[in-house]
C-alpha atoms as a PDB file:
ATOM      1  CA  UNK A   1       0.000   0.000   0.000  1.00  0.00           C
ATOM      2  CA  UNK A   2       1.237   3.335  -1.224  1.00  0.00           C
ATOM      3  CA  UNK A   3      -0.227   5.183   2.039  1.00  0.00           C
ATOM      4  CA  UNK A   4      -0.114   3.040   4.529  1.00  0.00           C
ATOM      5  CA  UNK A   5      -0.792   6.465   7.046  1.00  0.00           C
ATOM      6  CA  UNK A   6      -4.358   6.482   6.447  1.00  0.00           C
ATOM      7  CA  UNK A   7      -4.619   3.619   8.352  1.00  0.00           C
ATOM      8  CA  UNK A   8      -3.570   5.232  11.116  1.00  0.00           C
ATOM      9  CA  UNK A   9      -6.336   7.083  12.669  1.00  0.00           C
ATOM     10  CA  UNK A  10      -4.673   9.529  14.954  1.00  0.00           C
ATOM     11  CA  UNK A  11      -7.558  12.674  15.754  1.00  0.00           C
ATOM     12  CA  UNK A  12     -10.299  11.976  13.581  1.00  0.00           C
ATOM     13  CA  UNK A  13     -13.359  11.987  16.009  1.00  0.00           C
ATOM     14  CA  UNK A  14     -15.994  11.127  12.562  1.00  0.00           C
ATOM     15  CA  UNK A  15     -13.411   7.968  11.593  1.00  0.00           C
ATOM     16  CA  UNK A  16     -13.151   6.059  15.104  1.00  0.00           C
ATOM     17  CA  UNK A  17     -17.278   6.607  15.308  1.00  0.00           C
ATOM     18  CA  UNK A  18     -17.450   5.101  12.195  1.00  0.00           C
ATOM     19  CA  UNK A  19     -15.023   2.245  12.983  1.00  0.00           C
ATOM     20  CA  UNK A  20     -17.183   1.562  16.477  1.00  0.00           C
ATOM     21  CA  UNK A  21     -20.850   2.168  14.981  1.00  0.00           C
ATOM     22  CA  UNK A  22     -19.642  -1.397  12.840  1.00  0.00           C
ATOM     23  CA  UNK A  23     -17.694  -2.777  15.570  1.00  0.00           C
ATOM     24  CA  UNK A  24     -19.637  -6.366  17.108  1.00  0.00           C
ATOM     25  CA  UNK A  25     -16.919  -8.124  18.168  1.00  0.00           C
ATOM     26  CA  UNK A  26     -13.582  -7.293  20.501  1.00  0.00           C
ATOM     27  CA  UNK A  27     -10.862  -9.140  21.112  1.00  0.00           C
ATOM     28  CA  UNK A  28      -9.101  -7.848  24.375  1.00  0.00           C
ATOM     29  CA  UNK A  29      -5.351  -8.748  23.963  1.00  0.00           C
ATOM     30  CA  UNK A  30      -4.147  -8.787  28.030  1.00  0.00           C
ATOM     31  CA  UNK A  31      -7.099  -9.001  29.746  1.00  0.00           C
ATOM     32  CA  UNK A  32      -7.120  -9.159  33.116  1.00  0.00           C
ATOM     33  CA  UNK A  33      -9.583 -11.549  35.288  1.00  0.00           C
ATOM     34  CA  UNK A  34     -12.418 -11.169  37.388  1.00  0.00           C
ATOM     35  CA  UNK A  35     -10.088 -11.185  40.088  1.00  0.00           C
ATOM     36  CA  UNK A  36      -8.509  -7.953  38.991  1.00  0.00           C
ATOM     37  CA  UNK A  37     -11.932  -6.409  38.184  1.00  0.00           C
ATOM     38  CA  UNK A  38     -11.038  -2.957  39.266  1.00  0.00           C
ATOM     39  CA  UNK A  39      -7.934  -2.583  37.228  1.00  0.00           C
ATOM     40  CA  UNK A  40      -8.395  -1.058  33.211  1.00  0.00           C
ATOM     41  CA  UNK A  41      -7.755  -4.394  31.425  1.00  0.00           C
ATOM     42  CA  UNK A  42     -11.019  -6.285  33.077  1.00  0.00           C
ATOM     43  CA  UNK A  43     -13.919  -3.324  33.941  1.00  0.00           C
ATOM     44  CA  UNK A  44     -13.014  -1.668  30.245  1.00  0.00           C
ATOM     45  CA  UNK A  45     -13.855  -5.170  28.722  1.00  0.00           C
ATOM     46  CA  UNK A  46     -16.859  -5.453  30.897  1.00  0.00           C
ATOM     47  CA  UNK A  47     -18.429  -2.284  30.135  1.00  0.00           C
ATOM     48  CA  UNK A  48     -18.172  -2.344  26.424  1.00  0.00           C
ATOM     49  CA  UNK A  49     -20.086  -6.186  26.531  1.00  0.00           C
ATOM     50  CA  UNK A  50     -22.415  -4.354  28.684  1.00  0.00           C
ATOM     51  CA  UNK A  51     -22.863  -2.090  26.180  1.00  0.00           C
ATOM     52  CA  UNK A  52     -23.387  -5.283  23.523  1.00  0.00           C
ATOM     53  CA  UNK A  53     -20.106  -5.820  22.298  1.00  0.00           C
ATOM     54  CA  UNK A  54     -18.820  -9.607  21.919  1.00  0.00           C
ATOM     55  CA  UNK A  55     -15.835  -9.818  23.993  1.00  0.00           C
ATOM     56  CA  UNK A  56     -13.668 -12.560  23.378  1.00  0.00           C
ATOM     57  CA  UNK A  57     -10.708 -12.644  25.922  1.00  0.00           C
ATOM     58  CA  UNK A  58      -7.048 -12.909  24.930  1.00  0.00           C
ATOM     59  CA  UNK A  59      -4.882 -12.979  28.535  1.00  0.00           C
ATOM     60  CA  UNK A  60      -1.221 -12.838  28.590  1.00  0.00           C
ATOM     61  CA  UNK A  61      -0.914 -14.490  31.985  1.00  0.00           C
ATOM     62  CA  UNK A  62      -3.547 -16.728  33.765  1.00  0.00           C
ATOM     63  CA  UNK A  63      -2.504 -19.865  32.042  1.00  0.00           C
ATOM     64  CA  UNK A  64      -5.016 -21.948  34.204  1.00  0.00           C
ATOM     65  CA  UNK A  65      -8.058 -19.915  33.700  1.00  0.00           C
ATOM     66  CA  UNK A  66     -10.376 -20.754  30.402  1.00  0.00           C
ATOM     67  CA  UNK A  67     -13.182 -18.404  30.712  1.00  0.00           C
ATOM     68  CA  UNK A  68     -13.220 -14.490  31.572  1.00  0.00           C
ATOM     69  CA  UNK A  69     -16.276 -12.400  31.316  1.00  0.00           C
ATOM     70  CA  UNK A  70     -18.198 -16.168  30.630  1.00  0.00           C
ATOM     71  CA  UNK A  71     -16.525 -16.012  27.479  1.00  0.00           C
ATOM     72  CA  UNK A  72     -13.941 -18.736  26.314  1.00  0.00           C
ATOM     73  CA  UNK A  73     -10.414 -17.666  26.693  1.00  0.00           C
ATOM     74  CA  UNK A  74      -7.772 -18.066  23.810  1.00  0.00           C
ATOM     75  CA  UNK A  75      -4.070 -17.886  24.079  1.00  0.00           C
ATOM     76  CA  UNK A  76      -3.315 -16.023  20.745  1.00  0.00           C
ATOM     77  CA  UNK A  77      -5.439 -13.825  18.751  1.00  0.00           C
ATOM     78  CA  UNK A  78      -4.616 -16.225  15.754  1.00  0.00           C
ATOM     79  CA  UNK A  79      -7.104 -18.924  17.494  1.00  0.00           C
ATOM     80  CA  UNK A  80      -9.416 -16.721  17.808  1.00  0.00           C
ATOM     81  CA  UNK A  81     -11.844 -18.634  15.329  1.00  0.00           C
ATOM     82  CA  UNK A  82     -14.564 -15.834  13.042  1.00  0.00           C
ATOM     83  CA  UNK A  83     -13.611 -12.203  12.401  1.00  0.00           C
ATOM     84  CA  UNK A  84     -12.395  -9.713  14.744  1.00  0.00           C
ATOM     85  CA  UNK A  85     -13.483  -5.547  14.265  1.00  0.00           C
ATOM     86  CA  UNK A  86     -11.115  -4.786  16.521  1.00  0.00           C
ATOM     87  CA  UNK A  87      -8.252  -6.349  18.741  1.00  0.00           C
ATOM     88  CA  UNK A  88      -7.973  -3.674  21.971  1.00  0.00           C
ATOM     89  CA  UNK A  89      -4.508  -4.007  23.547  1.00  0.00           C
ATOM     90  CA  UNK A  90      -3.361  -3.615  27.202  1.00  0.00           C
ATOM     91  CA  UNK A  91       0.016  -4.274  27.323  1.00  0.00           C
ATOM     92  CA  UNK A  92       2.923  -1.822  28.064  1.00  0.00           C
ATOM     93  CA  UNK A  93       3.991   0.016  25.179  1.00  0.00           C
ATOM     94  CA  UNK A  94       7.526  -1.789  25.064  1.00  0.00           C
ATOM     95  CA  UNK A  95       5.393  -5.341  25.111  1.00  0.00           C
ATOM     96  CA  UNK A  96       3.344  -4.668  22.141  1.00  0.00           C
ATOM     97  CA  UNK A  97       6.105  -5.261  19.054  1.00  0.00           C
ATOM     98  CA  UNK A  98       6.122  -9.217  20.320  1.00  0.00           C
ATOM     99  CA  UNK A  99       2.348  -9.534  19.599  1.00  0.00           C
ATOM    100  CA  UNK A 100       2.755  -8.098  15.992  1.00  0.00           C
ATOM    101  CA  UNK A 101       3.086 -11.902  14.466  1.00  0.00           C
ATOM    102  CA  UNK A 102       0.345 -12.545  16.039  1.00  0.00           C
ATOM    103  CA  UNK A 103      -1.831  -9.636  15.208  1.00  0.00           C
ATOM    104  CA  UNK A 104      -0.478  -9.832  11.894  1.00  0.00           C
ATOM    105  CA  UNK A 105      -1.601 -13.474  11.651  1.00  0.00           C
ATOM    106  CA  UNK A 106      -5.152 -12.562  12.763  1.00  0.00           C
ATOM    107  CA  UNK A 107      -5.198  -9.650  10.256  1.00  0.00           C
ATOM    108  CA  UNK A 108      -8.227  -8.074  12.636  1.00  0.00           C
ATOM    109  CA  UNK A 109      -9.908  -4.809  10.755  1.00  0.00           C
ATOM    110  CA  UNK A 110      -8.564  -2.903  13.182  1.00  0.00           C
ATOM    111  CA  UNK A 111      -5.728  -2.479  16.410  1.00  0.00           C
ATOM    112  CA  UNK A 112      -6.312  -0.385  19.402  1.00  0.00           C
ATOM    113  CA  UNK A 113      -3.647   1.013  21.442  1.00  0.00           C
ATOM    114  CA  UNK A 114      -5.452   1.680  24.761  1.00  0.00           C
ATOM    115  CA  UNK A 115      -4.466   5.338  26.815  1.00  0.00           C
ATOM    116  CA  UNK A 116      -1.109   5.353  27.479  1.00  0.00           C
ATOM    117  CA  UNK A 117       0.371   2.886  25.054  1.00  0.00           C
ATOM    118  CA  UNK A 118       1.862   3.564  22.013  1.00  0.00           C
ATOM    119  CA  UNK A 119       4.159   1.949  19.743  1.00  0.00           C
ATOM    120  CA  UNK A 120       4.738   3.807  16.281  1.00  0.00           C
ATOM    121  CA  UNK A 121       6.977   0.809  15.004  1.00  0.00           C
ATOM    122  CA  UNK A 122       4.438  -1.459  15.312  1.00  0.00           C
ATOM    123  CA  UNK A 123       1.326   0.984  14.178  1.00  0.00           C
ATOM    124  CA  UNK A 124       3.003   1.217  11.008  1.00  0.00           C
ATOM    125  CA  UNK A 125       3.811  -2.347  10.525  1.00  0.00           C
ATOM    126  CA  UNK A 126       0.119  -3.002  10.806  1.00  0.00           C
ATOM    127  CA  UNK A 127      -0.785  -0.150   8.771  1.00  0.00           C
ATOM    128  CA  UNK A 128       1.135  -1.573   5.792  1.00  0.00           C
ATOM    129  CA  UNK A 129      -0.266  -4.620   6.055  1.00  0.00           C
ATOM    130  CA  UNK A 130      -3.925  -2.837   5.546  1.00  0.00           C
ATOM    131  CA  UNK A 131      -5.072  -2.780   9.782  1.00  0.00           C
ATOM    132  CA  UNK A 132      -6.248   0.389  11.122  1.00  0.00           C
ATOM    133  CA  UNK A 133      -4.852   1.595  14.452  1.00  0.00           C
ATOM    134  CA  UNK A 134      -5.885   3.627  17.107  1.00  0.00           C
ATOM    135  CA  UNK A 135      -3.073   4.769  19.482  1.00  0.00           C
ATOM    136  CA  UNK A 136      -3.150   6.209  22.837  1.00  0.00           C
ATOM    137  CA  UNK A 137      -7.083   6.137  23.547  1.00  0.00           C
ATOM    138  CA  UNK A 138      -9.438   4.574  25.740  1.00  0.00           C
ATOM    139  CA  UNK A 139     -12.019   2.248  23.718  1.00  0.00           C
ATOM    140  CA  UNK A 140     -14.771   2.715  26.368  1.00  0.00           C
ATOM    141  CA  UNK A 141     -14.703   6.452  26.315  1.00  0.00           C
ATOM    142  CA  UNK A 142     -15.008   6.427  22.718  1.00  0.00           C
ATOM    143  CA  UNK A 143     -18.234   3.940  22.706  1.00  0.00           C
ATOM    144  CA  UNK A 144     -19.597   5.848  25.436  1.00  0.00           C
ATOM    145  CA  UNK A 145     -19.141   9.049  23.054  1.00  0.00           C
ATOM    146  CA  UNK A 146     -20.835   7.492  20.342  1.00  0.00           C
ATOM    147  CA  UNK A 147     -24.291   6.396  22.219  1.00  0.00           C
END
């Protein structure tokens, strides 16, 4: 792709509502568990499939739990079986590049960078390959803007 850049959707408020008006399904790359409900990476999760969203939960630790949220857990976005809208992302910013096989394996319409992480790199690695990315913003803020 020529321009891979307008894939990345940095401050355009009408191009994220558009993404999450056709968003159904979420795969939450580092969720946390029920045990950790007040932290981001679980009650963010739990308020957007409150809201309606399928959440399908994609921990980086927890290797003996199966279900979060009563949804099945998988161990790589790849397994995730169907199509993904978007995969949201709570990891540090220096822990996302490692996941970009993964991710790129998936091929979900688009990544989301939650507040606080960002990784350029790897937001232009998955631009190029035809992902949109959202860097740097909370997903539940933005779906609560949009109702």
């Amino acid at each position: 792709m020529e321009d891979f850049r307008k894939n990345l959707i940095e401050d355009d408020d009408d191009r994220i509502a558009e993404l999450l008006r056709s968003t159904r399904r979420v795969a939450v790359l580092g969720i946390k568990t029920e045990a950790q409900s007040g932290q981001p990476a679980f009650y963010v999760p739990a308020t957007l499939q409150r809201m309606g969203v399928q959440i399908v939960p994609v921990p980086v630790y927890y290797p003996e739990v199966t279900t979060i949220l009563g949804e099945k857990v998988y161990r790589k976005v790849a397994e995730v079986p169907g199509e993904i809208d978007i995969v949201d992302v709570f990891r540090r910013s220096r822990d996302v590049a490692p996941h970009l096989p993964d991710l790129l394996a998936k091929r979900p319409r688009a990544v989301w960078l939650q507040s606080g992480i960002r990784d350029d790199q790897t937001a232009e690695a998955l631009a190029r390959a035809g992902v949109l990315v959202v860097q740097d913003r909370c997903l539940m803020v933005e779906f609560r803007a949009i109702r």
